[in-house]
Protein backbone atom coordinates (compact mmCIF):
# COMPACT_ATOMS: atom_id res chain seq x y z
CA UNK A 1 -26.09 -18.62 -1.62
CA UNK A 2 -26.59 -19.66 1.87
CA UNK A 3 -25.27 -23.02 0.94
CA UNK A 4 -21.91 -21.71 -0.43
CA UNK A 5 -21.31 -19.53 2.92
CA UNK A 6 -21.63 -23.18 4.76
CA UNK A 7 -18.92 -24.74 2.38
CA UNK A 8 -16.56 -21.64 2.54
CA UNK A 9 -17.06 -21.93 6.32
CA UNK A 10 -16.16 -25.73 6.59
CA UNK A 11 -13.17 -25.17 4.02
CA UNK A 12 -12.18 -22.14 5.90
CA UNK A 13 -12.52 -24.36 9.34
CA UNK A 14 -10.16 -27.28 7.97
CA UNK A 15 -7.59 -24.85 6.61
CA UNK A 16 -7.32 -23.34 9.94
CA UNK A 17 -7.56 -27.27 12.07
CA UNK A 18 -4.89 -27.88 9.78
CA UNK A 19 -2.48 -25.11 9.55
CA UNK A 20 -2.63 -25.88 13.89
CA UNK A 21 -1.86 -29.14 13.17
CA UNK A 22 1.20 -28.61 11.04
CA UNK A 23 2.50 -25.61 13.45
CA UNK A 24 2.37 -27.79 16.66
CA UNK A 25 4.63 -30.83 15.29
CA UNK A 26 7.32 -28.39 14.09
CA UNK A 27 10.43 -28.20 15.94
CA UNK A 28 12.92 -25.67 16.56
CA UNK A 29 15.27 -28.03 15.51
CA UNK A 30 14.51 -30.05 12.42
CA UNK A 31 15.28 -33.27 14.36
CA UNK A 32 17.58 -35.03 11.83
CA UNK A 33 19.67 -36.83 14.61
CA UNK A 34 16.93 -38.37 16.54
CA UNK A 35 14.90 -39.47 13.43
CA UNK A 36 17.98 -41.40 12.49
CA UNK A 37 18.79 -42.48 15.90
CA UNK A 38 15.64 -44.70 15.39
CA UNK A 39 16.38 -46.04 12.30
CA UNK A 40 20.07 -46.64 11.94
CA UNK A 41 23.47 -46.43 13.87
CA UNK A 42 24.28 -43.38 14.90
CA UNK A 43 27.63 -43.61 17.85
CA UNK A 44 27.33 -40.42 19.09
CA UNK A 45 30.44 -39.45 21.34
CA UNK A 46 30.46 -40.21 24.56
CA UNK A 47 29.82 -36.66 26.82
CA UNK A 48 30.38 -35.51 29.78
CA UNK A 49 28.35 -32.68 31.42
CA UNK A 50 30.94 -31.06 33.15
CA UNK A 51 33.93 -31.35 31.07
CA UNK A 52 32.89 -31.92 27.59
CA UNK A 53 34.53 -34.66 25.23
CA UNK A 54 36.03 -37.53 27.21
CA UNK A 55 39.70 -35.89 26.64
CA UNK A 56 38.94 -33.62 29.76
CA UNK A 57 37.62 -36.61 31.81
CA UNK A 58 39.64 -38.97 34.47
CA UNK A 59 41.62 -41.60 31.76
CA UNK A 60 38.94 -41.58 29.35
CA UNK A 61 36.40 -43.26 31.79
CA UNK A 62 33.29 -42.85 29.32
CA UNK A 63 34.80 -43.89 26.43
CA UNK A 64 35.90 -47.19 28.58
CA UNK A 65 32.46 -47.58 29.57
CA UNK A 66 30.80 -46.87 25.84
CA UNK A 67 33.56 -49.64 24.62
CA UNK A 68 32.68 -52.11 27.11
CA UNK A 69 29.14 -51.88 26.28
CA UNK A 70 29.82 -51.90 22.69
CA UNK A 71 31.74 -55.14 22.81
CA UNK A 72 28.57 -56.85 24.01
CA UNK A 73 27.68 -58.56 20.59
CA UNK A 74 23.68 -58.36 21.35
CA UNK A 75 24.03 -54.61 21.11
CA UNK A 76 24.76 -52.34 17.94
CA UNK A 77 24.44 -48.59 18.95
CA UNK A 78 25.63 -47.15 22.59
CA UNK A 79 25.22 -43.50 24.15
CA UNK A 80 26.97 -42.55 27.22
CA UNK A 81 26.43 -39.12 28.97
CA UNK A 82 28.53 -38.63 32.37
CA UNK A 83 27.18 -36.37 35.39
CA UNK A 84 29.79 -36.93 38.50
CA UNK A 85 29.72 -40.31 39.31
CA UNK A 86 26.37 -41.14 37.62
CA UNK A 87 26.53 -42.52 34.23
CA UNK A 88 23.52 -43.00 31.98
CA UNK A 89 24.36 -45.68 29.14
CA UNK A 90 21.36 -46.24 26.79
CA UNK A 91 21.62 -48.65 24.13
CA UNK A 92 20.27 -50.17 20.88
CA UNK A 93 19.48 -54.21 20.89
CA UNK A 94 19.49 -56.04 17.77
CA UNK A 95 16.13 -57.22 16.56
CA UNK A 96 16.92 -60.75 16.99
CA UNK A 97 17.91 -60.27 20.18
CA UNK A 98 14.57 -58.21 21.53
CA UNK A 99 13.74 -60.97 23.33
CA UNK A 100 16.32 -60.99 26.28
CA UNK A 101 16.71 -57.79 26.81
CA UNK A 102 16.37 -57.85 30.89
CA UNK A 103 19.05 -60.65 30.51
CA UNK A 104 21.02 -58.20 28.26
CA UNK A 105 20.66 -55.28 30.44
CA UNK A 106 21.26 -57.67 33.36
CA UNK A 107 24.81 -58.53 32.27
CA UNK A 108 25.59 -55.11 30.77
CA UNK A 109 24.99 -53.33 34.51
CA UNK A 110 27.03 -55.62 36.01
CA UNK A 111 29.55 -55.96 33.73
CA UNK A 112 29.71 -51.79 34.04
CA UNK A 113 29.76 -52.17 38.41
CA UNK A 114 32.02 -54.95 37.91
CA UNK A 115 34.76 -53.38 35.89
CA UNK A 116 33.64 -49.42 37.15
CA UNK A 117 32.76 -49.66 40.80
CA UNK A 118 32.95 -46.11 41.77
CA UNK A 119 30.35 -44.93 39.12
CA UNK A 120 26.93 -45.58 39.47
CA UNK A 121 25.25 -46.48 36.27
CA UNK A 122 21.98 -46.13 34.65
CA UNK A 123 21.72 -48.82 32.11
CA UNK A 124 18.59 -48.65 29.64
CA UNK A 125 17.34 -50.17 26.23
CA UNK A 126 14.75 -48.00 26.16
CA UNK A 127 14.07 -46.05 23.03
CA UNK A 128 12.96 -42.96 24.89
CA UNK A 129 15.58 -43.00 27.25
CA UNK A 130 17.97 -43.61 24.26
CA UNK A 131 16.22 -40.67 22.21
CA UNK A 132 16.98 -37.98 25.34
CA UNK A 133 20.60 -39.22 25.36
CA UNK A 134 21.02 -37.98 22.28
CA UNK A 135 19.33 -34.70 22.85
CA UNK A 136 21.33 -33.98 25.55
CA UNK A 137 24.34 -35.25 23.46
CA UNK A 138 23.36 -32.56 20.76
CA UNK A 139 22.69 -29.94 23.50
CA UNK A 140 26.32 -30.34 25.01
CA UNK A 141 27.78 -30.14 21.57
CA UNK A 142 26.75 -26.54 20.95
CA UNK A 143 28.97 -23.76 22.61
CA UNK A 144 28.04 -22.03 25.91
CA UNK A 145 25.48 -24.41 27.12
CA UNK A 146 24.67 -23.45 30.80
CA UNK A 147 25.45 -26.14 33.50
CA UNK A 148 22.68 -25.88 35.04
CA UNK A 149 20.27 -26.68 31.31
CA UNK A 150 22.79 -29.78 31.36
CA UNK A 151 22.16 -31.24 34.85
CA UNK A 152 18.13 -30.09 34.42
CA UNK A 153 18.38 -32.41 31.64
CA UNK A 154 20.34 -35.37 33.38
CA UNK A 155 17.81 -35.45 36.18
CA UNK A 156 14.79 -35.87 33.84
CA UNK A 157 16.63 -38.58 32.32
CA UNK A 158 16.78 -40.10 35.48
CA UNK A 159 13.54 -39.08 36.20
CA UNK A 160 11.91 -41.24 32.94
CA UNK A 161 13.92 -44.03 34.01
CA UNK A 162 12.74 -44.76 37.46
CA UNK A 163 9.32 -43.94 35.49
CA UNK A 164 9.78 -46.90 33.52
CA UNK A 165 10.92 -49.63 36.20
């Protein structure tokens, strides 16, 4: 008897280690979009924080700065998100190509200075810089998102990126 109170113990004890473990990598959101944003192409629309979809911003600037970064034939997936005059543009290198990728991000900043000299740009092929991009894509796609959430979000962008130089 005093053995079965032990097992029902240790049984009850990895129940509960693993009902915590299933409960704390849940997500509000079920996390479709950035699962796939790993895996495959996913062109999410260029954004702006202020304005929306580029047809509120000066002559389409983002979607002139996702094309010329998409026309770069070592790259296969692009995110731009606009804040003022900052610009982050993350972006997706083909495998073969994983090997230059300071060369590639090299030419793609100044390509972007080059052809968009009043913007200042924040050019990165990291995954996790990529991944946020797209969270804060999906967060300016829902209604009534506050400024200020937006530009909170921006900033830790930039944040994680002068982490990673």
């Amino acid at each position: 008897m005093f053995r079965q109170g032990r097992y029902l113990k240790a049984s009850f004890l990895v129940f509960i280690v693993v009902l915590c473990v299933l409960t704390a990598c849940s997500n509000k959101n079920d996390g479709k979009t950035e699962n796939l944003a790993m895996i495959k192409r996913t062109d999410p629309e260029p954004m702006d924080i202020i304005n929306g979809m580029d047809e509120k911003d000066e002559k389409g600037l983002i979607s002139k700065v996702k094309e010329t970064v998409a026309n770069e034939d070592t790259i296969y997936d692009v995110i731009v998100v606009k804040n003022d005059k900052k610009i982050i543009v993350a972006y997706k290198v083909k495998h073969l190509q994983r090997f230059h990728m300071k060369k590639i991000e090299k030419t793609v900043t100044e390509h972007l200075e080059e052809k968009f000299p009043k913007n200042d740009f924040i050019v990165s092929s990291d995954y996790k810089i990529f991944l946020e991009s797209v969270r804060l894509n999906e967060l300016l796609k829902e209604k009534d998102v506050p400024e200020k959430k937006a530009r909170k979000k921006f900033k830790e962008i930039e944040e994680l990126q002068k982490e990673l130089i």
